[in-house]
C-alpha atoms as a PDB file:
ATOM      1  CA  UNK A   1      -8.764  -5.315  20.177  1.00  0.00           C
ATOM      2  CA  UNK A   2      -5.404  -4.422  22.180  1.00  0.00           C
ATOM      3  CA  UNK A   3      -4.201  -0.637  21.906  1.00  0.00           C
ATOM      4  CA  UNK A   4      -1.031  -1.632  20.780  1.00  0.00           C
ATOM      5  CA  UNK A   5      -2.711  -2.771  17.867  1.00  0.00           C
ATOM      6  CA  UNK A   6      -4.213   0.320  16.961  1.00  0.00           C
ATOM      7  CA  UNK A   7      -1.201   2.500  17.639  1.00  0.00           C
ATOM      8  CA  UNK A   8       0.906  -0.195  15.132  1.00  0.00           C
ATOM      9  CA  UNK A   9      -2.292   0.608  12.982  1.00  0.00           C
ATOM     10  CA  UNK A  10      -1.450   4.597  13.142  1.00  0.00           C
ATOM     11  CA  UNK A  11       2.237   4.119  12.756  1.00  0.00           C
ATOM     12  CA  UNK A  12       1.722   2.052   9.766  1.00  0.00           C
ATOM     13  CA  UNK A  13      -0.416   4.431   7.976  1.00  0.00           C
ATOM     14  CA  UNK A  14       2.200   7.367   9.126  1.00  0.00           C
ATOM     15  CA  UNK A  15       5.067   5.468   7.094  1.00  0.00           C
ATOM     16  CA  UNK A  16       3.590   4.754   4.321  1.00  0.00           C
ATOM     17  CA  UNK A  17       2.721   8.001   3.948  1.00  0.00           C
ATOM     18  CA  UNK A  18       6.078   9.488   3.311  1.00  0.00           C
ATOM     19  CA  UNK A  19       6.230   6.976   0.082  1.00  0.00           C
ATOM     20  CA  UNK A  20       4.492   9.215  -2.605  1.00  0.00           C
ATOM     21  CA  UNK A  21       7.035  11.644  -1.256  1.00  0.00           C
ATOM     22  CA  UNK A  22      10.366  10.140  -1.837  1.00  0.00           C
ATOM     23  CA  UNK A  23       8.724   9.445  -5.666  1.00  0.00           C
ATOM     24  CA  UNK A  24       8.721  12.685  -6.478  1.00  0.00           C
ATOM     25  CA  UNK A  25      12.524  13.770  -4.382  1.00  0.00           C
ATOM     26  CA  UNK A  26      14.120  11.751  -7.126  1.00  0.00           C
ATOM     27  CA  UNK A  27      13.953  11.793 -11.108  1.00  0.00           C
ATOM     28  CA  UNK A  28      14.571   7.861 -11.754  1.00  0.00           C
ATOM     29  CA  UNK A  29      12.693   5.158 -13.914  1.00  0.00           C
ATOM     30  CA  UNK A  30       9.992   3.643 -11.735  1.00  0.00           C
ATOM     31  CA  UNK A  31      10.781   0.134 -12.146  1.00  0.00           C
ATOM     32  CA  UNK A  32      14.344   0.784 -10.326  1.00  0.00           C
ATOM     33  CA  UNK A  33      12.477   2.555  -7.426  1.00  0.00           C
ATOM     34  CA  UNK A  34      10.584  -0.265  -7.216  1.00  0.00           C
ATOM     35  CA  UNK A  35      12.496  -2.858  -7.126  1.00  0.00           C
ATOM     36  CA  UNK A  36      15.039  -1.314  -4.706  1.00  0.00           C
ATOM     37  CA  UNK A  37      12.324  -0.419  -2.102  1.00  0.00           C
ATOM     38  CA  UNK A  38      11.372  -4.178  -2.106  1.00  0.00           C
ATOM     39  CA  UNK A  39      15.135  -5.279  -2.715  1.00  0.00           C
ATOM     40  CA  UNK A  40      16.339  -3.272   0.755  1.00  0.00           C
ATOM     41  CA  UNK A  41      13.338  -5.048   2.212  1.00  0.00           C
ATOM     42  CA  UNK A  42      14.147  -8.439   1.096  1.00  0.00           C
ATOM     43  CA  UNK A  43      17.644  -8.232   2.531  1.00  0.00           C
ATOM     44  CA  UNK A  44      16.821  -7.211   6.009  1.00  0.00           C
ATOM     45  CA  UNK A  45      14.515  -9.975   6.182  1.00  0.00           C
ATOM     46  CA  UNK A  46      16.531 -12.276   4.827  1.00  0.00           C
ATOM     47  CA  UNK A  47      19.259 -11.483   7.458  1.00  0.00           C
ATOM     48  CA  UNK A  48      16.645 -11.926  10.338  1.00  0.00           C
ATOM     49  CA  UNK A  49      15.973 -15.613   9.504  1.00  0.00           C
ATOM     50  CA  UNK A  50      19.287 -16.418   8.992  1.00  0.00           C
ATOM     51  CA  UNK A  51      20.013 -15.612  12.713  1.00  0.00           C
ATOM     52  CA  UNK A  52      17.136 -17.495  13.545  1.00  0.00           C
ATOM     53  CA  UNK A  53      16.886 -21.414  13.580  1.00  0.00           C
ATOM     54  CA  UNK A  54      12.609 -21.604  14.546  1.00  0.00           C
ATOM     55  CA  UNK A  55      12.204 -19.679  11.227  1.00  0.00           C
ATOM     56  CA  UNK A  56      14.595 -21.542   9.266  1.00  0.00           C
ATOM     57  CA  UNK A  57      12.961 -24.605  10.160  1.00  0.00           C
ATOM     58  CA  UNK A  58       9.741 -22.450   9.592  1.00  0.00           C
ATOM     59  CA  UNK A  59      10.579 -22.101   5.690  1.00  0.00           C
ATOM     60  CA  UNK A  60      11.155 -25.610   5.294  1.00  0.00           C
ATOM     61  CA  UNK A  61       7.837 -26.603   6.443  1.00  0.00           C
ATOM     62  CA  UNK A  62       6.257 -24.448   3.879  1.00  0.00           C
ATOM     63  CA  UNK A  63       3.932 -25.890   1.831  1.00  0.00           C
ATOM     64  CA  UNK A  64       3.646 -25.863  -1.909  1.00  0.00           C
ATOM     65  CA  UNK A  65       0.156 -23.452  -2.088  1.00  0.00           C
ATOM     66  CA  UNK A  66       1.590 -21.383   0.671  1.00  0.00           C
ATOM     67  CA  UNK A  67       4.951 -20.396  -1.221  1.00  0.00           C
ATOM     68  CA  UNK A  68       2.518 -19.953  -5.109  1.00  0.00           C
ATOM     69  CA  UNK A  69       0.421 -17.291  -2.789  1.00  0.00           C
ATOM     70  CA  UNK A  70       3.290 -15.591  -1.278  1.00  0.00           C
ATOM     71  CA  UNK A  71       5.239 -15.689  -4.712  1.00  0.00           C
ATOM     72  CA  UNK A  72       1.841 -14.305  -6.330  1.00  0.00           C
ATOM     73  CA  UNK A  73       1.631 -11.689  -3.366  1.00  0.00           C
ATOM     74  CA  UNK A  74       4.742 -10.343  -4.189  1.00  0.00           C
ATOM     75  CA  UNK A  75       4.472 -10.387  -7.879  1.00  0.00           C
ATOM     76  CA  UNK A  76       1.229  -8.702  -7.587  1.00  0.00           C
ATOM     77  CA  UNK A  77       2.992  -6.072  -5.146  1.00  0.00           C
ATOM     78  CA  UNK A  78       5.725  -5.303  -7.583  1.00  0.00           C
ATOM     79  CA  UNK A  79       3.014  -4.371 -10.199  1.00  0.00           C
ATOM     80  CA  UNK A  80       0.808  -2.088  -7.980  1.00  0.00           C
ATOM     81  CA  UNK A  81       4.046  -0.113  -7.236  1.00  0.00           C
ATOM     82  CA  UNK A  82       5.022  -0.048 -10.526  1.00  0.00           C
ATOM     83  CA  UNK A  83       1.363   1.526 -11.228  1.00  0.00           C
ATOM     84  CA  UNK A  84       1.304   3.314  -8.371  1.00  0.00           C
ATOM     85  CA  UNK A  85       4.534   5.344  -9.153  1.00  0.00           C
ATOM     86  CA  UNK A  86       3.857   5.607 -12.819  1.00  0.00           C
ATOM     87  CA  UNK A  87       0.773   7.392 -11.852  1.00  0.00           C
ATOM     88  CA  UNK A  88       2.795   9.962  -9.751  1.00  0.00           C
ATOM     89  CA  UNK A  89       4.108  11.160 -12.884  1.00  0.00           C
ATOM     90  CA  UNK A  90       1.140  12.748 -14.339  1.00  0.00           C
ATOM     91  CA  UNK A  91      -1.029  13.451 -11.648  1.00  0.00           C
ATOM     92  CA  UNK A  92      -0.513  15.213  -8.030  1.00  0.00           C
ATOM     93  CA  UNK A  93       0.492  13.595  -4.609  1.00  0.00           C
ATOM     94  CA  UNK A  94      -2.512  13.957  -2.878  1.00  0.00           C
ATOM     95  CA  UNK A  95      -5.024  12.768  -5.953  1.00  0.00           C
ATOM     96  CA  UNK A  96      -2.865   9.981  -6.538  1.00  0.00           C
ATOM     97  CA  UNK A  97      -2.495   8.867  -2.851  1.00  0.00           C
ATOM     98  CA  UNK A  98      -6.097   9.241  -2.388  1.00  0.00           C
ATOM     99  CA  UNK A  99      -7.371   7.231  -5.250  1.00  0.00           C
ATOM    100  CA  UNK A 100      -4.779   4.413  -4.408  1.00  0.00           C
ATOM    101  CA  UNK A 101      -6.588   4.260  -0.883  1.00  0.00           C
ATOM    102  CA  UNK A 102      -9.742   3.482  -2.280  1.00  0.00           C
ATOM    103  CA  UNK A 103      -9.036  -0.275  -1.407  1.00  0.00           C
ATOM    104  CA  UNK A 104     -12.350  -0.316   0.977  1.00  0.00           C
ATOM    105  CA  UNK A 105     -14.247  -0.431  -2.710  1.00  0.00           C
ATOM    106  CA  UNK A 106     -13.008  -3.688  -3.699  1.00  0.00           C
ATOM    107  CA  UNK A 107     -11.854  -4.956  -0.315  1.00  0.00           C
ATOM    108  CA  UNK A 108     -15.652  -4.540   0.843  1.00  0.00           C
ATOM    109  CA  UNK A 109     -16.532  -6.799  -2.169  1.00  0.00           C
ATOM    110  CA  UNK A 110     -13.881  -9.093  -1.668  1.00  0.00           C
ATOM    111  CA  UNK A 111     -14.761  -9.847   2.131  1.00  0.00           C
ATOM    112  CA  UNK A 112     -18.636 -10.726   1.579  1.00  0.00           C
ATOM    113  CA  UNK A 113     -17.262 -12.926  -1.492  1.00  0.00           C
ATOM    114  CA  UNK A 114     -14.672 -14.544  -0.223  1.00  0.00           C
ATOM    115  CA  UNK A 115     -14.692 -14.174   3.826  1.00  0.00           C
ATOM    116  CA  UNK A 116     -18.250 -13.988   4.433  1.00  0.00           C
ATOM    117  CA  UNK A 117     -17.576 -10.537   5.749  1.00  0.00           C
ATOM    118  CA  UNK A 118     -21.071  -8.927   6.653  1.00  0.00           C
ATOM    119  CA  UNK A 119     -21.199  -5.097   7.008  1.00  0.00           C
ATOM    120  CA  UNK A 120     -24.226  -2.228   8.634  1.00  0.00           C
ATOM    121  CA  UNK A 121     -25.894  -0.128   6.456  1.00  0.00           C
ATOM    122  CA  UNK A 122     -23.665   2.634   7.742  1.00  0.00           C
ATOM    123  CA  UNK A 123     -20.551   0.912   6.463  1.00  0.00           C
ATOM    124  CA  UNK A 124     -21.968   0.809   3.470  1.00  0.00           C
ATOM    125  CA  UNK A 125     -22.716   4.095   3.234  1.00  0.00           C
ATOM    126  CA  UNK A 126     -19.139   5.166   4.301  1.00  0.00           C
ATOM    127  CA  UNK A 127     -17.663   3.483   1.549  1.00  0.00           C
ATOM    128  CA  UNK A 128     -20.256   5.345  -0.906  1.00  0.00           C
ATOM    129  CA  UNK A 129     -19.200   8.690   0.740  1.00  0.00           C
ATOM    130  CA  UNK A 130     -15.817   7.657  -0.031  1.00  0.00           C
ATOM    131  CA  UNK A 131     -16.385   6.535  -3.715  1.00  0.00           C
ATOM    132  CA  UNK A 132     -18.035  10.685  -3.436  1.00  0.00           C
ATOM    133  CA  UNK A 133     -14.881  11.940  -2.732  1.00  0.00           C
ATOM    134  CA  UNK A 134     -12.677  10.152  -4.869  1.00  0.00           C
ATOM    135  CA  UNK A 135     -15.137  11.188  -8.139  1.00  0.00           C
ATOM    136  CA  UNK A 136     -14.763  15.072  -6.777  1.00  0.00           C
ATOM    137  CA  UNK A 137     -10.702  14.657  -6.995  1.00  0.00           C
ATOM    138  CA  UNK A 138     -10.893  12.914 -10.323  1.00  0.00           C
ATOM    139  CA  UNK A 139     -13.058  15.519 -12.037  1.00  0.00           C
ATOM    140  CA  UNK A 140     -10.751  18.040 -11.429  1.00  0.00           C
ATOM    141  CA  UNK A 141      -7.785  16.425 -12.555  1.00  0.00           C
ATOM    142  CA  UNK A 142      -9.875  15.774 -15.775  1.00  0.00           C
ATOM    143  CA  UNK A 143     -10.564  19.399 -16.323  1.00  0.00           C
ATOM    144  CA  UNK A 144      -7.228  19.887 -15.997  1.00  0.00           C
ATOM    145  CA  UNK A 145      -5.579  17.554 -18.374  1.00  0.00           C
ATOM    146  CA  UNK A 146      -6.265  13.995 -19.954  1.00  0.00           C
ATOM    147  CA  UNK A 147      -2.764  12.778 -18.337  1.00  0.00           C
ATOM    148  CA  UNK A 148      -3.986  13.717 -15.063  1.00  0.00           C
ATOM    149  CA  UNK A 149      -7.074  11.471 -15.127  1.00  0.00           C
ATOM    150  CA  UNK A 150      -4.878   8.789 -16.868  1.00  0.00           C
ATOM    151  CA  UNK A 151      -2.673   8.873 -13.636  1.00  0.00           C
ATOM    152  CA  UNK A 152      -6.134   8.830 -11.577  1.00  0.00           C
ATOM    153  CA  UNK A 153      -6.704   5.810 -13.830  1.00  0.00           C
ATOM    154  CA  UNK A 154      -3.323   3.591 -13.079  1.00  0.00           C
ATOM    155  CA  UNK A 155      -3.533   4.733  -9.182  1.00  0.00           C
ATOM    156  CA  UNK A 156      -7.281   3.061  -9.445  1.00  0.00           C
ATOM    157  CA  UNK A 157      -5.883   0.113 -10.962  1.00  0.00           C
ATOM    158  CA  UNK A 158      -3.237  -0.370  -8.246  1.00  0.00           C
ATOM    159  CA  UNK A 159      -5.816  -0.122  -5.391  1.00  0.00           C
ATOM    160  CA  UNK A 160      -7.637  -2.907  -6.881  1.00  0.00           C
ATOM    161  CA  UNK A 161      -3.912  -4.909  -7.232  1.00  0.00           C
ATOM    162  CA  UNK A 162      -2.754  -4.063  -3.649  1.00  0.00           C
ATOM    163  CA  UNK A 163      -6.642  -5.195  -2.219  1.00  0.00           C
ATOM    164  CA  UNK A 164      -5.936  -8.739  -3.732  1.00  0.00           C
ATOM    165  CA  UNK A 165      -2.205  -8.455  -2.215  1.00  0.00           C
ATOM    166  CA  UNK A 166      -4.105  -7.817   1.500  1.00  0.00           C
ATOM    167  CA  UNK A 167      -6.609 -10.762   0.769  1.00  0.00           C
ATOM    168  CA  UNK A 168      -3.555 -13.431   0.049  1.00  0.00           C
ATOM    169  CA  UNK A 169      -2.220 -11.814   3.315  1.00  0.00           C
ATOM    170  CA  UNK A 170      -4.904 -12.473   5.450  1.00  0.00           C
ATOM    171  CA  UNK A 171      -5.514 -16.445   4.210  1.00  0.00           C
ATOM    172  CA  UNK A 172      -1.415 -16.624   4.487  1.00  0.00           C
ATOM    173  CA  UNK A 173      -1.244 -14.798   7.349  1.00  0.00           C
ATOM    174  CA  UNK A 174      -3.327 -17.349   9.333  1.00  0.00           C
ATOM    175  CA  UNK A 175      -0.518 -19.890   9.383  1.00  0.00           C
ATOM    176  CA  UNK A 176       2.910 -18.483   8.511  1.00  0.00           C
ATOM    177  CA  UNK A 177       4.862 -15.790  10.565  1.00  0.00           C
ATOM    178  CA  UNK A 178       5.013 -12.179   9.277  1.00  0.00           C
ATOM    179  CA  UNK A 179       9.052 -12.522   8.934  1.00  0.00           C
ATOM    180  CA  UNK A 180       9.040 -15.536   6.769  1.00  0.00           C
ATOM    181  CA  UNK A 181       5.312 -14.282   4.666  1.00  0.00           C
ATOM    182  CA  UNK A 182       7.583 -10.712   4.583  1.00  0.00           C
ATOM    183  CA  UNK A 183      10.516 -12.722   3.081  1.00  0.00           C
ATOM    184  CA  UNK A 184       9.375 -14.628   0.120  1.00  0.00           C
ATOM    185  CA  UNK A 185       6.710 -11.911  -0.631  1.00  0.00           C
ATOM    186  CA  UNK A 186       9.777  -8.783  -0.577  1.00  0.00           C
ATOM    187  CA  UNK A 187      11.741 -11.533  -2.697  1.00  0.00           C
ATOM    188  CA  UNK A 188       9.032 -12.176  -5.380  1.00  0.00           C
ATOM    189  CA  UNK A 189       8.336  -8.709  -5.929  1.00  0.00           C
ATOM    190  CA  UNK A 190      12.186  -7.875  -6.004  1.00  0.00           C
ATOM    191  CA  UNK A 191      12.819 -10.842  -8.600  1.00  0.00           C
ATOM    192  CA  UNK A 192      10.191  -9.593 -10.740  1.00  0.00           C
ATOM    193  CA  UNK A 193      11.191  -6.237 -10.990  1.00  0.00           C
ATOM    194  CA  UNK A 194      14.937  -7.165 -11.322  1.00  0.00           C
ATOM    195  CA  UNK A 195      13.222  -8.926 -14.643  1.00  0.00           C
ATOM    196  CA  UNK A 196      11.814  -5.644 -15.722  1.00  0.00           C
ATOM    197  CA  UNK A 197      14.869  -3.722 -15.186  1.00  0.00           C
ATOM    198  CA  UNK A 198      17.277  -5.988 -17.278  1.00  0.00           C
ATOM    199  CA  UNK A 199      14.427  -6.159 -19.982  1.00  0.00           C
ATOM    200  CA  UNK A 200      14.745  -2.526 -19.771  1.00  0.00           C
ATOM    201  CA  UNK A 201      18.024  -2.143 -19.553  1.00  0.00           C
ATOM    202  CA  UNK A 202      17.702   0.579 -16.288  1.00  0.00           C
ATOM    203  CA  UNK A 203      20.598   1.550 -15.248  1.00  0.00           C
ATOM    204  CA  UNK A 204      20.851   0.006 -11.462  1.00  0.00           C
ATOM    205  CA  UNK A 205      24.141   1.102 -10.229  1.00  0.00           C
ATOM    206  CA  UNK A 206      25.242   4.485 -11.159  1.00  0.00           C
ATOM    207  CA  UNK A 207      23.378   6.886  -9.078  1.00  0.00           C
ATOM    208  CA  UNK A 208      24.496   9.742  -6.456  1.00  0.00           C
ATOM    209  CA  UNK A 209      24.251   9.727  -2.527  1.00  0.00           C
ATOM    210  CA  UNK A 210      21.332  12.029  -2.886  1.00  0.00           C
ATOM    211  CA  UNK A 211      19.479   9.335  -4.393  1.00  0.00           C
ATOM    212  CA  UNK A 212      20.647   5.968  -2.800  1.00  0.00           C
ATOM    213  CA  UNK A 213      19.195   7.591   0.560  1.00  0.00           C
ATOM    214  CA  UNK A 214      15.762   7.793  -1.078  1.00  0.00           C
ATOM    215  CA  UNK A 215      16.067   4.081  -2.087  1.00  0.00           C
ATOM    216  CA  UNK A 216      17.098   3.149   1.703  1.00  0.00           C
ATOM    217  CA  UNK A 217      14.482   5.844   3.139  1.00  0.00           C
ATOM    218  CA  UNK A 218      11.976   4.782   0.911  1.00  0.00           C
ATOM    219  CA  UNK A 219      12.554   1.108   2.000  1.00  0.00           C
ATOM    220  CA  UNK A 220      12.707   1.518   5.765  1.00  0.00           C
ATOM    221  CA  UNK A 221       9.952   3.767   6.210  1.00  0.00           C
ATOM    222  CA  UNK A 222       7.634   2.966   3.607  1.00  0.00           C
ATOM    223  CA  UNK A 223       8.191  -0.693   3.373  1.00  0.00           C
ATOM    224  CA  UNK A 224      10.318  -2.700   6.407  1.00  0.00           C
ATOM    225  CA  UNK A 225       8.332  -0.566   8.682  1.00  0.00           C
ATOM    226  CA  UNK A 226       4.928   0.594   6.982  1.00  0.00           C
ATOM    227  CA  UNK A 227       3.621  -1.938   4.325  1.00  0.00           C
ATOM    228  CA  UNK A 228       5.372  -4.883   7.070  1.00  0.00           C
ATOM    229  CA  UNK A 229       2.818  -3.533  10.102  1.00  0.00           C
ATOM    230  CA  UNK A 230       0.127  -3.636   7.669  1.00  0.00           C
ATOM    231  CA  UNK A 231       0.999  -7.510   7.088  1.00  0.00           C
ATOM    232  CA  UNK A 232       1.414  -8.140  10.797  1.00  0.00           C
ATOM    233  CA  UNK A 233      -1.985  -6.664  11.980  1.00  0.00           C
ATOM    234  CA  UNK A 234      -3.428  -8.561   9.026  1.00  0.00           C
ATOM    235  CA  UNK A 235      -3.389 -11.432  11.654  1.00  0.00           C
ATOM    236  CA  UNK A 236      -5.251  -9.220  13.958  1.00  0.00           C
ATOM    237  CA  UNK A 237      -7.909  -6.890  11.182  1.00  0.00           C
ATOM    238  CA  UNK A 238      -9.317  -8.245   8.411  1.00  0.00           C
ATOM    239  CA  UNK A 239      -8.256  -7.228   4.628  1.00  0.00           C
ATOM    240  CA  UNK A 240     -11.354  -4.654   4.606  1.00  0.00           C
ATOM    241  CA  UNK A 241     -10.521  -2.696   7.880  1.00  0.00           C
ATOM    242  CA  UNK A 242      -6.674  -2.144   6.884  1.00  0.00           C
ATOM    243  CA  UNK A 243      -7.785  -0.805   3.267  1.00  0.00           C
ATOM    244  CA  UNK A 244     -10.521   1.203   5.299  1.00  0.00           C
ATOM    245  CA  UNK A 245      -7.521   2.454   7.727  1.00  0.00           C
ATOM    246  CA  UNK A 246      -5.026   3.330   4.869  1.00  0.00           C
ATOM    247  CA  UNK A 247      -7.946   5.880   3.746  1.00  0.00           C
ATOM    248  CA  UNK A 248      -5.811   8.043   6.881  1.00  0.00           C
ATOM    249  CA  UNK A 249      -2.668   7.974   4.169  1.00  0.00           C
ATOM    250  CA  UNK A 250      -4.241  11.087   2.914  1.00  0.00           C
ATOM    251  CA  UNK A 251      -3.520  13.010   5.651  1.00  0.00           C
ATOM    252  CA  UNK A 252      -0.018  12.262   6.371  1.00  0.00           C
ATOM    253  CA  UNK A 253       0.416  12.566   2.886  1.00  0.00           C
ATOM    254  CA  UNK A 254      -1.130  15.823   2.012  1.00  0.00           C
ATOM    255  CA  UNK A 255       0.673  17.353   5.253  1.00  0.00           C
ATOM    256  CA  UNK A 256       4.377  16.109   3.849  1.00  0.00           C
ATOM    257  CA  UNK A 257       3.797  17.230   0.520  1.00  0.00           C
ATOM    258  CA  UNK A 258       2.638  20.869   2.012  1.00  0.00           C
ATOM    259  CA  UNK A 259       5.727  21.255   3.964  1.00  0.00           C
ATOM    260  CA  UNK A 260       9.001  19.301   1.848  1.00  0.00           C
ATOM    261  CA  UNK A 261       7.539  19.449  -1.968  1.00  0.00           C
ATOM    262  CA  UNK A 262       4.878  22.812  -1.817  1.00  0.00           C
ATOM    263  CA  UNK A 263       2.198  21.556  -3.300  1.00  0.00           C
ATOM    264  CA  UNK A 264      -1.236  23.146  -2.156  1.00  0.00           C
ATOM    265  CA  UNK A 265      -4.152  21.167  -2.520  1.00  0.00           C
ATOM    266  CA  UNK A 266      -6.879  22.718  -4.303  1.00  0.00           C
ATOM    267  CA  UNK A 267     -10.038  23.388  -2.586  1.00  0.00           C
ATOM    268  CA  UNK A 268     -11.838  20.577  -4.732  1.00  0.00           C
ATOM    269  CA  UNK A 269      -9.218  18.100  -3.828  1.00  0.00           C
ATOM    270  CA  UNK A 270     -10.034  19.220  -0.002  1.00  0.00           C
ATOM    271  CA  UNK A 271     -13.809  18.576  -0.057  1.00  0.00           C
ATOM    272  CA  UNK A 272     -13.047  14.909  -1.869  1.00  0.00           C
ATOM    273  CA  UNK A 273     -10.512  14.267   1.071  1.00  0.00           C
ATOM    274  CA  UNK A 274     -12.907  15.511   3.614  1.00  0.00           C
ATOM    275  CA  UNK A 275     -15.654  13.334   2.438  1.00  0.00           C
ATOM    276  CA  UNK A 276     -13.613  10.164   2.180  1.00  0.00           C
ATOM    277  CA  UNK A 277     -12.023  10.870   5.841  1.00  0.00           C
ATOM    278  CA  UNK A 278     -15.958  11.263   6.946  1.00  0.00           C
ATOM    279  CA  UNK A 279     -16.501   8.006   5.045  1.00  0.00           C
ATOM    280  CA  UNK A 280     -13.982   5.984   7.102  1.00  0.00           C
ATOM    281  CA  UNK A 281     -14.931   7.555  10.354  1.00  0.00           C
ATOM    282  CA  UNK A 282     -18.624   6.279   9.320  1.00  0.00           C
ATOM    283  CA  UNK A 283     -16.952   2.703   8.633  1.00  0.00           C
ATOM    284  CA  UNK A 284     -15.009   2.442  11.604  1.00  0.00           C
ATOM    285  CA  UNK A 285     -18.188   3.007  13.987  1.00  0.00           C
ATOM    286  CA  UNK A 286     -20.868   1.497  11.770  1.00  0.00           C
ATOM    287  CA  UNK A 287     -18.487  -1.957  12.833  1.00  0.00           C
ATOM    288  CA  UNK A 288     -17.376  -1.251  16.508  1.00  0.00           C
ATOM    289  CA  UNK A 289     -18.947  -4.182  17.624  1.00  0.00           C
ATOM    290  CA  UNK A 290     -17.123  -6.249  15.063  1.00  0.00           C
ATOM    291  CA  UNK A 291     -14.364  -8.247  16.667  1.00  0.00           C
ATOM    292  CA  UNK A 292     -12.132  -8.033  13.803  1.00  0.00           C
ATOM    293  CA  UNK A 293     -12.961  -4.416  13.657  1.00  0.00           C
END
């Protein structure tokens, strides 16, 4: 495991951590944020293979399966930010961001399924400690109100999207280059969503400066720099550890929304992100001695 690994890790989980943020700076449908984080993203990469002849080359050698997973990748990355911001809407930054980090859940499934992932006991039990704290945040958003555990609802259902989206980018991720993976993934999603917006008829042009610099922040920090790290180190950490390592969005998270939006987490919402930090930490060292780990 090299340390610059684990610092990309860190930085990764620091950027996308300003995401839930920028949602709630701006009063737009969430199919046009959306789309225009993975649009921006899309571009940039687009403009860094075209100055490149190796990865040119690289996306005609792509094979048939390879471009119907990245395609599906990207599709399936459009709809758990679609979710994802959707759910911002009726529940709080910090529940939402911490339910749409429970990843480990399914991604712990998902490896012993799929990539014959074996975990310790202790792993185990970190993921239960963070399935504890995730309950703790979601009862109190259903005292509260029925829309706020709907919102708890769709950010569950876009952790179990984005989990899939890390499992298709750790088989891709074995043979193609992050650019080009980065590329036709950003594109899918961005085609998609481009769908959903003329079906919709969202307005995609007319906005103010105020907001355009929330669709280019969102897409440089959140996506071009964040999500993109994530799919790099996927060649380096398995699906499961990532998920486990997002649980650390939390804290970044929580921190921002303190200082730029106000919003005090309640002591409840505390003790649920204090458990599922203490369930990571209990992860991470149950598998030291695992390689990918």
């Amino acid at each position: 495991m090299k340390v610059i690994n684990i610092l990309l890790l860190f930085l990764a989980v620091f950027m996308v951590s300003t995401s839930a943020i920028f949602v709630k700076l701006i009063n737009v449908p969430v199919e046009v944020l959306a789309f225009y984080r993975l649009f921006i993203s899309f571009v940039v990469f687009v403009m860094v293979i075209l100055f490149s002849n190796k990865l040119i080359n690289e996306c005609k050698m792509l094979t048939k399966k390879s471009k119907i997973l990245m395609i599906f990748s990207g599709i399936l990355l459009a709809i758990h930010y679609l979710l994802w911001f959707e759910s911002l809407k009726y529940t709080s930054v910090a529940s939402s961001t911490v339910i749409v980090t429970l990843q480990p859940i399914f991604a712990m499934i998902g490896g012993f399924l799929f990539f014959k992932e074996r975990f310790q006991m202790g792993a185990i039990l970190g993921v239960f400690v963070a399935i504890i704290g995730s309950i703790i945040i979601s009862y109190h958003d259903f005292k509260i109100s029925g829309l706020a555990f709907y919102g708890d609802i769709l950010a569950l259902i876009a952790a179990l999207i984005i989990t899939i989206y890390f499992f298709i980018g750790q088989h891709v991720r074995m043979n193609t280059s992050l650019v080009v993976y980065a590329t036709v993934s950003y594109g899918a999603s961005a085609l998609f969503l481009l769908f959903i917006n003329i079906m919709k008829q969202n307005n995609l042009i007319h906005y103010d400066i105020h907001t355009w610099m929330i669709f280019f922040g969102l897409a440089f920090c959140a996506s071009i720099i964040g999500q993109t790290l994530f799919n790099y180190l996927l060649k380096y950490f398995s699906a499961t550890v990532i998920s486990m390592t997002i649980l650390g969005e939390v804290i970044g998270t929580c921190i921002l929304s303190y200082f730029i939006l106000n919003e005090f987490a309640t002591l409840s919402q505390l003790i649920g992100i204090f458990l599922i930090l203490i369930g990571q930490v209990l992860f991470i060292l149950a598998n030291r001695g695992n390689r990918k780990v």
